[in-house]
PDB file of N, CA and C in Angstrom:
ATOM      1  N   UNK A   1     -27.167 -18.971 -11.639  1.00  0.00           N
ATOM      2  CA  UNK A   1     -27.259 -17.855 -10.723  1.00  0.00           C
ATOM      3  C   UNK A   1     -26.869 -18.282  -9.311  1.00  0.00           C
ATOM      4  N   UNK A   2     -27.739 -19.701  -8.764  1.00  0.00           N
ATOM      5  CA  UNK A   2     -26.700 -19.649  -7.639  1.00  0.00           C
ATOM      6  C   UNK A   2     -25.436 -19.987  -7.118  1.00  0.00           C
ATOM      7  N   UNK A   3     -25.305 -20.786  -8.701  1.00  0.00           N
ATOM      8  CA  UNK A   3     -23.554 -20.707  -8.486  1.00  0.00           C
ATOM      9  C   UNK A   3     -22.826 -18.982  -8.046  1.00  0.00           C
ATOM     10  N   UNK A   4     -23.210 -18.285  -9.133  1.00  0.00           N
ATOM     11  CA  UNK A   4     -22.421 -16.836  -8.468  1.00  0.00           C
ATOM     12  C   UNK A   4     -22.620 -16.466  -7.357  1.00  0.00           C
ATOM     13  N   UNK A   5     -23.921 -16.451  -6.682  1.00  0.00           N
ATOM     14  CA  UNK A   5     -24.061 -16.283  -5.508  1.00  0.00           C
ATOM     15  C   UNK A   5     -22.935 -17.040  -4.410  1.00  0.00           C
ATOM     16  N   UNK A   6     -23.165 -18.316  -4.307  1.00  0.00           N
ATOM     17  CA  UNK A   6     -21.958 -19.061  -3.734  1.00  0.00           C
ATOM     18  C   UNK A   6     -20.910 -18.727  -4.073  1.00  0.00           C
ATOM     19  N   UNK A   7     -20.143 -18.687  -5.039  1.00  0.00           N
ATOM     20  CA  UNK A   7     -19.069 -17.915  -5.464  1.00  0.00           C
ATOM     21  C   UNK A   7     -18.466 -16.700  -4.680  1.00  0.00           C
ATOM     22  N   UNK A   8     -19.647 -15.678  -4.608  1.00  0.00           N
ATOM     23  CA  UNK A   8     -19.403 -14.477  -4.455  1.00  0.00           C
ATOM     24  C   UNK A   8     -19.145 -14.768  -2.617  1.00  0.00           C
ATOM     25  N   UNK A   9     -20.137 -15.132  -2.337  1.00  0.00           N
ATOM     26  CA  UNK A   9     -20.452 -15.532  -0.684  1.00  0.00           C
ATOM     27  C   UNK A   9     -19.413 -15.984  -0.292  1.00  0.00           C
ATOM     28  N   UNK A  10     -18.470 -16.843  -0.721  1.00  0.00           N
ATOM     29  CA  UNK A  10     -17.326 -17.546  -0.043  1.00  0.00           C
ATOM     30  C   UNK A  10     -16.457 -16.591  -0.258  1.00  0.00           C
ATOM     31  N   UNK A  11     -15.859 -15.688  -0.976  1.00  0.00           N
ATOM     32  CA  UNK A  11     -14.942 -14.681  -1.332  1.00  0.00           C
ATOM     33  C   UNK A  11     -15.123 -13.325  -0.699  1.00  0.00           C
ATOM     34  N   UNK A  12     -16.198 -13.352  -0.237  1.00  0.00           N
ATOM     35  CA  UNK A  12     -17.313 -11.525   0.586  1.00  0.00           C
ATOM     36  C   UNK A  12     -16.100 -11.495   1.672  1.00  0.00           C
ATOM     37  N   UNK A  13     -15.563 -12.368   2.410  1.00  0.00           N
ATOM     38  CA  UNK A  13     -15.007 -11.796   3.497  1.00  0.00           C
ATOM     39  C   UNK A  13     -13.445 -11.635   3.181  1.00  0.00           C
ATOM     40  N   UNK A  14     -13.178 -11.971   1.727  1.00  0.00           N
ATOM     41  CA  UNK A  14     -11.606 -11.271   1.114  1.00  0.00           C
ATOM     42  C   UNK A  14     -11.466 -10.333   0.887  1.00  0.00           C
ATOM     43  N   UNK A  15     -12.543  -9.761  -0.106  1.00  0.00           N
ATOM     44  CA  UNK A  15     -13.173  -8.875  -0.639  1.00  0.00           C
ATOM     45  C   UNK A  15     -13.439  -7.641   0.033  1.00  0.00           C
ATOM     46  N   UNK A  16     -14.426  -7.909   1.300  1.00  0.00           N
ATOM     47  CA  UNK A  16     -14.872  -6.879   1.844  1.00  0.00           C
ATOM     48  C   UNK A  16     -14.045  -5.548   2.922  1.00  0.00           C
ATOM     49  N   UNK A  17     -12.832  -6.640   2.947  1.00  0.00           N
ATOM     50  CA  UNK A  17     -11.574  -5.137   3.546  1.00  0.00           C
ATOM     51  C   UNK A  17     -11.169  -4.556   2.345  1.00  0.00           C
ATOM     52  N   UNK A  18     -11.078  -4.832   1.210  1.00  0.00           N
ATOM     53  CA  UNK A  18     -10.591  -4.660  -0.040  1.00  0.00           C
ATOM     54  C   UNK A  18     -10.930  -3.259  -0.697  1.00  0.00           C
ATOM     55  N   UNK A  19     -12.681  -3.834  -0.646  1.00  0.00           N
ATOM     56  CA  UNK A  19     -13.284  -2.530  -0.912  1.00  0.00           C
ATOM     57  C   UNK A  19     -13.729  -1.574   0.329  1.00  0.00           C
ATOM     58  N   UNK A  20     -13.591  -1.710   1.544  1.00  0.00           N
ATOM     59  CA  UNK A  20     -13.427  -0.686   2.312  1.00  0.00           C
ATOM     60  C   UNK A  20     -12.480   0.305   1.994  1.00  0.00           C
ATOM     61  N   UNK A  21     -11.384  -0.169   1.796  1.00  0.00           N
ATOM     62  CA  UNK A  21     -10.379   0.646   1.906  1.00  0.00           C
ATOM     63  C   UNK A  21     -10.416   1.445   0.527  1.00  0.00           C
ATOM     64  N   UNK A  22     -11.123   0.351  -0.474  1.00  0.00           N
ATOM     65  CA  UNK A  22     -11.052   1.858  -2.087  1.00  0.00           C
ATOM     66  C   UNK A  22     -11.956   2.521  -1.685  1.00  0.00           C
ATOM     67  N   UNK A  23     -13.316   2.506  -1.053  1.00  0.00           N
ATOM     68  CA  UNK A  23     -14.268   3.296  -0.658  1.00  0.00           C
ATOM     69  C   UNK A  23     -13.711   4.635   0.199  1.00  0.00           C
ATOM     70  N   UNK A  24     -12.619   4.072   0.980  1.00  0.00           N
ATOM     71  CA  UNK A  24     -11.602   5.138   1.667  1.00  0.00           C
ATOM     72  C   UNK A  24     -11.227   6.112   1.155  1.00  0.00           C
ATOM     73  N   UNK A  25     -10.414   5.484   0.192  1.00  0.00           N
ATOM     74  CA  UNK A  25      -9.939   6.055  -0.504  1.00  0.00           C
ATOM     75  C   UNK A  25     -10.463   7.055  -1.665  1.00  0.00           C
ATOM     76  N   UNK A  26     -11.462   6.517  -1.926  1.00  0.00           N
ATOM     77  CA  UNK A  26     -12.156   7.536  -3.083  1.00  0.00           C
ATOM     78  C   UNK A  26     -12.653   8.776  -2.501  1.00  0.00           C
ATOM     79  N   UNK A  27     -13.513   8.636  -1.032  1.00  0.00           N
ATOM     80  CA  UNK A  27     -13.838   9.595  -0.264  1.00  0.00           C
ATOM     81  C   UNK A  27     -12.805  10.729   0.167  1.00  0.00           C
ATOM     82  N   UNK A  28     -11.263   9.829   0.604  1.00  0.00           N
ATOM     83  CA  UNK A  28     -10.430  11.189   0.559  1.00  0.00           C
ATOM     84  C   UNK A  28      -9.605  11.852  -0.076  1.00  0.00           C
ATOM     85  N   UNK A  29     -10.019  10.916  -1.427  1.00  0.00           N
ATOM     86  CA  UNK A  29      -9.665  11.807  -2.802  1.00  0.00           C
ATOM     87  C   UNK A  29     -10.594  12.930  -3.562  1.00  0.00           C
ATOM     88  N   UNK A  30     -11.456  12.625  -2.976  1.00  0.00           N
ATOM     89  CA  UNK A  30     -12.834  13.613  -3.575  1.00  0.00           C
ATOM     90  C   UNK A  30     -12.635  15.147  -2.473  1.00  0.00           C
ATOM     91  N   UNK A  31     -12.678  14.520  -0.878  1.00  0.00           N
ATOM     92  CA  UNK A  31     -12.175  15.723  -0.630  1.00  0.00           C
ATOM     93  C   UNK A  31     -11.245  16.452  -0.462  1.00  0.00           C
ATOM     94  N   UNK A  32      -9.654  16.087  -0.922  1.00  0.00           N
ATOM     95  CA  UNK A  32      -9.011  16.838  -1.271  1.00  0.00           C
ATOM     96  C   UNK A  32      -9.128  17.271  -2.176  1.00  0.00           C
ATOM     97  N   UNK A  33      -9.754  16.888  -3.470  1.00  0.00           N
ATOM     98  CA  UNK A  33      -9.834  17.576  -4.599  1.00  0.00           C
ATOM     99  C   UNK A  33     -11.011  18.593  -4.549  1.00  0.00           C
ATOM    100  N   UNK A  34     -11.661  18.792  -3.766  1.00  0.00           N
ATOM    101  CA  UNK A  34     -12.807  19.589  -3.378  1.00  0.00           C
ATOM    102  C   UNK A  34     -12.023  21.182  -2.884  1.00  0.00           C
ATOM    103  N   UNK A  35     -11.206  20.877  -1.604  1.00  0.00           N
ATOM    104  CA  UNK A  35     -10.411  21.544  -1.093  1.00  0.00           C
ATOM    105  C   UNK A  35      -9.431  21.965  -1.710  1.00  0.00           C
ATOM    106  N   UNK A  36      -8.775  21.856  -2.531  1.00  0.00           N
ATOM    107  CA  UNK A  36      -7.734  22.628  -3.296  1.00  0.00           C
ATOM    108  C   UNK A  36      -8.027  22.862  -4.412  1.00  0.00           C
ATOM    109  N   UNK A  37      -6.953  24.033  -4.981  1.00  0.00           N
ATOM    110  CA  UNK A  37      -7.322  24.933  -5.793  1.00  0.00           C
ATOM    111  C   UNK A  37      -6.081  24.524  -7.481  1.00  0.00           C
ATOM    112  N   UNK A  38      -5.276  24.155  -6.735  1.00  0.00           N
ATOM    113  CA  UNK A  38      -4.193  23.830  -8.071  1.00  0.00           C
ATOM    114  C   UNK A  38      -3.864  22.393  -7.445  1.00  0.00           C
ATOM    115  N   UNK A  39      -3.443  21.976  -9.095  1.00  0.00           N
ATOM    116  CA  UNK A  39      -2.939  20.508  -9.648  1.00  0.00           C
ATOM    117  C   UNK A  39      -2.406  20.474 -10.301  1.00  0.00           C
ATOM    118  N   UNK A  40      -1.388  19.171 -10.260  1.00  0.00           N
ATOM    119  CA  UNK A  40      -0.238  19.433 -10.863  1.00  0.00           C
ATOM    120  C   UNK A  40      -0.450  19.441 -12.554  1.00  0.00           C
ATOM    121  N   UNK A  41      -1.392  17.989 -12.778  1.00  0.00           N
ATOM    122  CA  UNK A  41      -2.249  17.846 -14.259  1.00  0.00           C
ATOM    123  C   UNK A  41      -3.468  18.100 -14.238  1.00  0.00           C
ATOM    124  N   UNK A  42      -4.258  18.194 -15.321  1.00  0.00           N
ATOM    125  CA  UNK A  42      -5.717  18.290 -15.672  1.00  0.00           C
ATOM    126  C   UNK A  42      -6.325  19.404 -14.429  1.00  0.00           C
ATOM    127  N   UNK A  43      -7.647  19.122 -14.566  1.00  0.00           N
ATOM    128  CA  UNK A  43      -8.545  20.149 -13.429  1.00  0.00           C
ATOM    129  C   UNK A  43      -9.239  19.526 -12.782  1.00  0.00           C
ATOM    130  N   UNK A  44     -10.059  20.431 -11.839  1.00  0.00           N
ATOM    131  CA  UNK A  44     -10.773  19.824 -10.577  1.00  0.00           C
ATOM    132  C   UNK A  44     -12.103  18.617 -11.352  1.00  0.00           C
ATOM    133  N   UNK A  45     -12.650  19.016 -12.349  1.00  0.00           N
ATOM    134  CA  UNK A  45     -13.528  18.057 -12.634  1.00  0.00           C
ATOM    135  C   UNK A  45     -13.011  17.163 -13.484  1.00  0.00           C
ATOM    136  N   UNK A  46     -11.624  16.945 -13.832  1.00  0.00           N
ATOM    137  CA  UNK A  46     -11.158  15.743 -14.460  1.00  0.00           C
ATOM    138  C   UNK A  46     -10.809  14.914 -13.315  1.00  0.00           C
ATOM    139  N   UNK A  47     -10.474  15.101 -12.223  1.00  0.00           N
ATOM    140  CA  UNK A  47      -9.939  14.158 -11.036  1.00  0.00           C
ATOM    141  C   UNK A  47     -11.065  14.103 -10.266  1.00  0.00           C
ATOM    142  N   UNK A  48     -12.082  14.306 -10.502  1.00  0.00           N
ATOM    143  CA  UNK A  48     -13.295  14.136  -9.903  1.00  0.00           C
ATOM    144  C   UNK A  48     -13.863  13.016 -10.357  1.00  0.00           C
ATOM    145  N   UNK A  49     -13.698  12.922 -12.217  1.00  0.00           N
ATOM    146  CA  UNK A  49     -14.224  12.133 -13.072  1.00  0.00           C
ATOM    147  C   UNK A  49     -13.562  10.708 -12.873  1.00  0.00           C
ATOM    148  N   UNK A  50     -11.914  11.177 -12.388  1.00  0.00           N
ATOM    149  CA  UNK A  50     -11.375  10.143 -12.256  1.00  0.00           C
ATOM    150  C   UNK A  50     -10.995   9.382 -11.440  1.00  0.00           C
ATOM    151  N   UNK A  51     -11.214  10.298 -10.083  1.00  0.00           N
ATOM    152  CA  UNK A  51     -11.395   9.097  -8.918  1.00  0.00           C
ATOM    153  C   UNK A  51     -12.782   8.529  -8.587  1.00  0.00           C
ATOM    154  N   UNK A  52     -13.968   8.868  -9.301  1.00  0.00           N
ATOM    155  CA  UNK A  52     -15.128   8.351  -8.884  1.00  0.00           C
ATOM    156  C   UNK A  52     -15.491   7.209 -10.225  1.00  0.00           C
ATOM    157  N   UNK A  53     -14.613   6.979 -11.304  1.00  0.00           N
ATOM    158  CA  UNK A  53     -15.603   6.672 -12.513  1.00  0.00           C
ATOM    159  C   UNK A  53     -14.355   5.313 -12.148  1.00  0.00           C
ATOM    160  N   UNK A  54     -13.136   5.566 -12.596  1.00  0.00           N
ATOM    161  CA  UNK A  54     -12.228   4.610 -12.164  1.00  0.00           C
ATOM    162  C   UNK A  54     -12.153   4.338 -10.498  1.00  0.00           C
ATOM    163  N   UNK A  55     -13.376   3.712 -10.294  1.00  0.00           N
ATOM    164  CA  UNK A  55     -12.719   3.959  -8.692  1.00  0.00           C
ATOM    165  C   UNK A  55     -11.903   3.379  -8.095  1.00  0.00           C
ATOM    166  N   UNK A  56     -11.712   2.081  -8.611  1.00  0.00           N
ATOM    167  CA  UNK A  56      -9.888   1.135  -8.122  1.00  0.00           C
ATOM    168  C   UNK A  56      -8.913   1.978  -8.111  1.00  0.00           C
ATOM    169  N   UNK A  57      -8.545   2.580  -9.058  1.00  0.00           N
ATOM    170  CA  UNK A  57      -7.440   3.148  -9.617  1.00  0.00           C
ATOM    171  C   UNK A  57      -7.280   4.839  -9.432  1.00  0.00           C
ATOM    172  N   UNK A  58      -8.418   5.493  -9.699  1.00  0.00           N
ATOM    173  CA  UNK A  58      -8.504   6.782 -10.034  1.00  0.00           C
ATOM    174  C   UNK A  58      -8.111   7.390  -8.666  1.00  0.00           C
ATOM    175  N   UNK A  59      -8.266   7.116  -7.316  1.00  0.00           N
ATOM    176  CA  UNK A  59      -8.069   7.869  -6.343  1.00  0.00           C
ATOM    177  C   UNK A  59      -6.539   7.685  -6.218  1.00  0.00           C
ATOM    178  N   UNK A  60      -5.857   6.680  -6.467  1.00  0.00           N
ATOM    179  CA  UNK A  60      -4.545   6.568  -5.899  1.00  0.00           C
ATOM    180  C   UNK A  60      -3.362   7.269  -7.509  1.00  0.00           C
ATOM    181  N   UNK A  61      -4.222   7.489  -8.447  1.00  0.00           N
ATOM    182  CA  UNK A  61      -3.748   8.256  -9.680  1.00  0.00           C
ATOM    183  C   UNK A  61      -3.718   9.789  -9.065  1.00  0.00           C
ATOM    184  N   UNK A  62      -4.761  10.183  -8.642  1.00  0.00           N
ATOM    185  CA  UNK A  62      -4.279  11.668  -8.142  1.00  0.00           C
ATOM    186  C   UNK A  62      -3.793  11.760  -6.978  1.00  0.00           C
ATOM    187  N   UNK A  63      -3.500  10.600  -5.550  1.00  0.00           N
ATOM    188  CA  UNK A  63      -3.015  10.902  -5.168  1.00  0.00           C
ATOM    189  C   UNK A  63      -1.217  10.965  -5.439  1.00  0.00           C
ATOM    190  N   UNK A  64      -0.667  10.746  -6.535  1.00  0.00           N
ATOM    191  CA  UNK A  64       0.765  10.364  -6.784  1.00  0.00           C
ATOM    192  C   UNK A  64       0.456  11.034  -7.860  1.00  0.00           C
ATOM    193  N   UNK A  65      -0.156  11.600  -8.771  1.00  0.00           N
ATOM    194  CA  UNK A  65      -0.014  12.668 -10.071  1.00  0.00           C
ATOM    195  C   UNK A  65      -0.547  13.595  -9.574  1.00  0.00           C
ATOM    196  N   UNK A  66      -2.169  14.058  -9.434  1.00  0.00           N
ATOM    197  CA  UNK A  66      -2.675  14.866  -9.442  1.00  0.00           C
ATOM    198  C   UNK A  66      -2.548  16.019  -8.134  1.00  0.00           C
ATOM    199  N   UNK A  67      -2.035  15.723  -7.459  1.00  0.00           N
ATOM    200  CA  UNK A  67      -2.241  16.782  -6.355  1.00  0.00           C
ATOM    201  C   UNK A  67      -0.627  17.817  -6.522  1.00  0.00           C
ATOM    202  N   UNK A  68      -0.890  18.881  -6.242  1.00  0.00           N
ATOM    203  CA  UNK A  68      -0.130  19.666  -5.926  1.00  0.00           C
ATOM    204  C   UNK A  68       0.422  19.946  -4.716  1.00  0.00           C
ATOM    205  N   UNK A  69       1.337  19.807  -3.943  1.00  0.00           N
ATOM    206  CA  UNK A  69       1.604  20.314  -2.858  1.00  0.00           C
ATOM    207  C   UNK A  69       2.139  21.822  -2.205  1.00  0.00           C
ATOM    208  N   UNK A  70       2.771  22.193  -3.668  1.00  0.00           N
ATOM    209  CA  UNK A  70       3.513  23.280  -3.700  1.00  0.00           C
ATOM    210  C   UNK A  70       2.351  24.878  -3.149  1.00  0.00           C
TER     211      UNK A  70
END
């Protein structure tokens, strides 16, 4: 155990812009998907499911599939 700890501790300050920015990101994928009404695939509670459950991935999936602009 305190190996991971050390582990983790020496890597926290690579890491920690890393996940700022998916935290960013998930937040302003949730509220655009809050705010609009059409998409290009699936529905409002599938890109909900999928920028919060995948959260690496899922916000930057609807932003380049899921949103509609039209």
């Amino acid at each position: 155990m305190e190996d991971l700890l050390r582990i983790l501790g020496g890597s926290l300050p690579l890491l920690a812009p890393l996940l700022l920015l998916d935290l960013a990101l998930a937040v302003a994928a949730v509220r655009s998907i809050l705010r609009r009404d059409r998409f290009r695939f699936g529905s409002r509670g599938v890109w909900l499911v999928v920028s919060i459950v995948v959260l690496l991935f899922g916000p930057v999936l609807y932003f380049l599939l899921g949103r509609d602009d039209s």
